[in-house]
Protein backbone atom coordinates (compact mmCIF):
# COMPACT_ATOMS: atom_id res chain seq x y z
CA UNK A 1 58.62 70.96 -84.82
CA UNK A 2 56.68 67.60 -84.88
CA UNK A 3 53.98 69.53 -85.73
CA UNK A 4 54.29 71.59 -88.85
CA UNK A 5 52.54 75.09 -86.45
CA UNK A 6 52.64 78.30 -88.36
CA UNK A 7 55.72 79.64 -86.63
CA UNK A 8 57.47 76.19 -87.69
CA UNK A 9 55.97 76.59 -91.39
CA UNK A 10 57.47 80.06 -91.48
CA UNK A 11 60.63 78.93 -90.06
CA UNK A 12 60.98 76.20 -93.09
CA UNK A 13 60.07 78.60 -95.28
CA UNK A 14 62.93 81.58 -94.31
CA UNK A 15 65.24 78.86 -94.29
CA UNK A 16 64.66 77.05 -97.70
CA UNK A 17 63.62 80.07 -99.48
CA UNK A 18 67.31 81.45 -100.55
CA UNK A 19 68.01 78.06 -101.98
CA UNK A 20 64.95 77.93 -104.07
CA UNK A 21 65.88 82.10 -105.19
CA UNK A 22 69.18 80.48 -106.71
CA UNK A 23 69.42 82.49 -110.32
CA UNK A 24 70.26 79.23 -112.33
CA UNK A 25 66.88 78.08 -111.50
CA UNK A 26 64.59 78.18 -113.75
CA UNK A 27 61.98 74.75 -112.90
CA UNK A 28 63.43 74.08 -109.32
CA UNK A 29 61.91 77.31 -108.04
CA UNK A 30 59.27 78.76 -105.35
CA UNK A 31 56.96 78.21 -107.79
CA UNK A 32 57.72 74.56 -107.67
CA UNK A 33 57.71 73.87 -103.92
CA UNK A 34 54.31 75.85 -104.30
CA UNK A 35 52.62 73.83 -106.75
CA UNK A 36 53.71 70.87 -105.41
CA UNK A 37 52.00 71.58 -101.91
CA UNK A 38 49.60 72.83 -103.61
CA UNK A 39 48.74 69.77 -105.55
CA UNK A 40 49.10 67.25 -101.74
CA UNK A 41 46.63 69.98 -100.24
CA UNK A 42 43.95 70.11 -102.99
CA UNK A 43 43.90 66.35 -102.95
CA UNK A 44 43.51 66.42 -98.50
CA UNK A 45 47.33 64.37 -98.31
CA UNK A 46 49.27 66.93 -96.76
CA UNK A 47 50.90 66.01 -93.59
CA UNK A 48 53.74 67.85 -91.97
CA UNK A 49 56.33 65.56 -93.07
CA UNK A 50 55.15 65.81 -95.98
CA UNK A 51 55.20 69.56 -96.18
CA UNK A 52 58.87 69.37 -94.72
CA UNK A 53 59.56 66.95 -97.47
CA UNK A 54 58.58 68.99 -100.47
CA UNK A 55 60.31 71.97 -99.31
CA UNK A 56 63.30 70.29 -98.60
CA UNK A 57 63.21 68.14 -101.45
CA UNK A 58 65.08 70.59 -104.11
CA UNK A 59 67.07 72.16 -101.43
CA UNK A 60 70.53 71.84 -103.47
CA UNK A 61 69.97 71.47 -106.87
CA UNK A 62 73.65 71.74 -109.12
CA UNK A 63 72.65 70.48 -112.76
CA UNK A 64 76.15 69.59 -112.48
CA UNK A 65 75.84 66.74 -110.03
CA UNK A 66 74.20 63.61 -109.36
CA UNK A 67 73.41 63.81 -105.86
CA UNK A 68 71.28 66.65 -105.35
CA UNK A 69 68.52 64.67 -103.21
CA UNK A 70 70.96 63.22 -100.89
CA UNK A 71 72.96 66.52 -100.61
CA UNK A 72 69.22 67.95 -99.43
CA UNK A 73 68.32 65.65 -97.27
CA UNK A 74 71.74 66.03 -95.59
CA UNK A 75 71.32 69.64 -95.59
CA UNK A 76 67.37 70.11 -94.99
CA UNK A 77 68.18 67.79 -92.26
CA UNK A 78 70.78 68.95 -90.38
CA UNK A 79 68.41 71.98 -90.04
CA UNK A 80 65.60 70.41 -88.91
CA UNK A 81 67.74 68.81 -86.21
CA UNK A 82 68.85 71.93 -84.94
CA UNK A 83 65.73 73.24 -84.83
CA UNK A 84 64.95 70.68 -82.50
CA UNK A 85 63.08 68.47 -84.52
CA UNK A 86 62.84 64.95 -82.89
CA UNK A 87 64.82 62.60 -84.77
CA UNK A 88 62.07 60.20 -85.43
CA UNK A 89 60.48 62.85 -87.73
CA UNK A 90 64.13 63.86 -89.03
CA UNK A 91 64.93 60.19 -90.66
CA UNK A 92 61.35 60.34 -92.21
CA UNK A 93 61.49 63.51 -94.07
CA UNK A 94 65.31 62.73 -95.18
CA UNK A 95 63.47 59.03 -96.25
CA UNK A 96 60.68 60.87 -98.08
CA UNK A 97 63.01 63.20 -99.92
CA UNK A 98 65.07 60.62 -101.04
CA UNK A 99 62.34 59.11 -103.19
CA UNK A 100 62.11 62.31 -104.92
CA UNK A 101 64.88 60.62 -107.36
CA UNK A 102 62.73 58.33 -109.02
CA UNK A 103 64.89 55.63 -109.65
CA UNK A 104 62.82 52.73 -107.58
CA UNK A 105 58.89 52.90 -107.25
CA UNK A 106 58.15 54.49 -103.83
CA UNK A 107 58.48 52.39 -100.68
CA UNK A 108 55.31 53.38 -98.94
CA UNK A 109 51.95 55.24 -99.27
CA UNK A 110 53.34 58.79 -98.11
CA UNK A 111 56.73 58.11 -100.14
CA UNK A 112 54.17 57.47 -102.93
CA UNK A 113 52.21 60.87 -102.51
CA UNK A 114 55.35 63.14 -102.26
CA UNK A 115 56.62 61.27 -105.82
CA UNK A 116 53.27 61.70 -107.26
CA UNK A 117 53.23 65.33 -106.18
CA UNK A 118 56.62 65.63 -107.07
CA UNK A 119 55.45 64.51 -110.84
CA UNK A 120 52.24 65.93 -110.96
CA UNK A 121 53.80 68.64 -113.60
CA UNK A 122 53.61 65.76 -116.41
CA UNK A 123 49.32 65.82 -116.04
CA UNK A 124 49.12 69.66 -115.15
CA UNK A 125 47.82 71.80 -118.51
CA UNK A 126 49.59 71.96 -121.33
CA UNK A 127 51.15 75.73 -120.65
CA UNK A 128 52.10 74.29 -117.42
CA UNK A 129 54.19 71.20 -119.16
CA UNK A 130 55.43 73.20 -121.67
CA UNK A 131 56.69 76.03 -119.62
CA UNK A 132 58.21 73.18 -117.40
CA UNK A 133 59.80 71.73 -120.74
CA UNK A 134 61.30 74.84 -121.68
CA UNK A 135 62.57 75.43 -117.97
CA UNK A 136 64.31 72.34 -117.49
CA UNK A 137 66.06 72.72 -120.67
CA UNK A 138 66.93 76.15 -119.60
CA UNK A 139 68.86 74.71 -116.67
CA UNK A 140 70.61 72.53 -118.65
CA UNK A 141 71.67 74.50 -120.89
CA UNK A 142 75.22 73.57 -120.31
CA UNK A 143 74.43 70.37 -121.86
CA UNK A 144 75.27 70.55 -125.30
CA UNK A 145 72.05 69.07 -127.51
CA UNK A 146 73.09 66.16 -128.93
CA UNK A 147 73.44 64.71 -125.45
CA UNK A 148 70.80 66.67 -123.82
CA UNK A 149 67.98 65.12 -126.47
CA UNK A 150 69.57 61.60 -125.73
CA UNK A 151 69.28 62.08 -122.47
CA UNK A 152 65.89 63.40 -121.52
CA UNK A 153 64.75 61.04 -124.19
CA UNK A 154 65.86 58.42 -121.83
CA UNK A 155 64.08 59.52 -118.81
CA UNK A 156 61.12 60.43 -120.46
CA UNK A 157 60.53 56.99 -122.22
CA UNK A 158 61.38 55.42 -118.48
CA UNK A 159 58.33 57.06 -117.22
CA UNK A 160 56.42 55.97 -120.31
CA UNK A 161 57.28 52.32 -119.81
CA UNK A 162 55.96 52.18 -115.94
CA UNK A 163 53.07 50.50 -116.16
CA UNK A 164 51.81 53.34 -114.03
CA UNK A 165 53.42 57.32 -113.57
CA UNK A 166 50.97 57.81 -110.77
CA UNK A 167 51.04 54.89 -108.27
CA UNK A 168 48.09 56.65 -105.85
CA UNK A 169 44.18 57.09 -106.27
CA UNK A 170 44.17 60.61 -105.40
CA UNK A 171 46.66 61.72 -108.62
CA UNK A 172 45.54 58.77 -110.93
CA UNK A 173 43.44 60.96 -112.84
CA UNK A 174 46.27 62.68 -114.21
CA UNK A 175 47.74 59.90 -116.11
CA UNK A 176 46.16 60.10 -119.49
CA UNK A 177 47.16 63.58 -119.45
CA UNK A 178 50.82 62.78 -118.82
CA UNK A 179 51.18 60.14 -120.65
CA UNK A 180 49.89 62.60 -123.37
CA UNK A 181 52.37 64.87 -122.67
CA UNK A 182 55.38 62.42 -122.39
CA UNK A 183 55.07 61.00 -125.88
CA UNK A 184 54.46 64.91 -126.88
CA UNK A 185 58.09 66.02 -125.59
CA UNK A 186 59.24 62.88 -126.81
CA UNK A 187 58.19 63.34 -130.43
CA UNK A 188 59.16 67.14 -129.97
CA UNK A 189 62.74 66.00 -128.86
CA UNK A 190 63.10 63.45 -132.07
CA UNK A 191 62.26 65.66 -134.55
CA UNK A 192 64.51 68.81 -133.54
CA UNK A 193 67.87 67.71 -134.37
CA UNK A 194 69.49 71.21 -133.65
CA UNK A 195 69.25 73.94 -131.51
């Protein structure tokens, strides 16, 4: 599985595809994984770890915790392993899916392009945002609002205050757009006091 053949992409896919079919998903979907190789293929940066990455990336994703990228990487790559995978490849697409939590810039150029990909939602349309708004509200809905709003204020303003959202050339051009969108949600999330 060091190279990503079609057999291997359809083996990825079988396995990760029940996880991503979860019914308290409403962002952290197919459609997700999709758009996000998608957006890495359009742009000529998708490699197979990279491709492994992405799908593996959302793997376990429980609102509830905190640790949903490391629980993945455990998971996706445990798989991969017993798939034969060699473990050279193994400790890159755990490393790559690991950045996926955003909380230090990316370490590398592909760590870089998976984030970027991984983000690429905030500079897509503005259906696309919104409906990506509305979803990850949706599975949060645990979250009473007071705390919700305080929250995602919080990690929207953190992007807003990188001096770049997009650290490579090939998804630069979406940062007006985001950045657009950002203060958007952010204004949206001030003003509605009550849900």
């Amino acid at each position: 599985m060091e190279e990503l053949t079609q057999a291997g992409a359809e083996a990825v896919r079988r396995f990760c595809e029940p996880f991503y079919r979860e019914p308290h998903r409403a962002y952290h979907t197919l459609r997700h994984v999709e758009a996000t190789l998608e957006a890495l293929r359009i742009r000529g940066a998708l490699s197979p770890a990279l491709a492994m990455a992405v799908w593996g990336h959302d793997l376990i994703n429980d609102p509830h915790r905190h640790d949903n990228e490391e629980q993945s990487a455990e998971q996706f790559g445990d798989w991969l392993e017993s798939q034969g995978a060699g473990a050279v490849l193994v400790a890159e697409v755990r490393r790559l899916m690991l950045e996926t939590r955003h909380t230090d810039p990316p370490t590398d150029r592909t760590a870089a392009l998976l984030v970027d990909a991984d983000l690429s939602v905030f500079g897509a349309d503005d259906e696309t945002f919104w409906t990506y708004e509305q979803a990850i509200r949706q599975e949060y809905s645990f979250v009473p609002w007071p705390q919700y709003r305080e929250g995602r204020m919080a990690l929207l303003d953190g992007f807003l205050e990188r001096e770049r959202i997009y650290t490579t050339p090939e998804f630069a051009g979406l940062e007006a757009g985001a950045r657009v969108h950002l203060r958007a949600a952010l204004e949206q999330l001030e003003t509605r006091y009550a849900e």
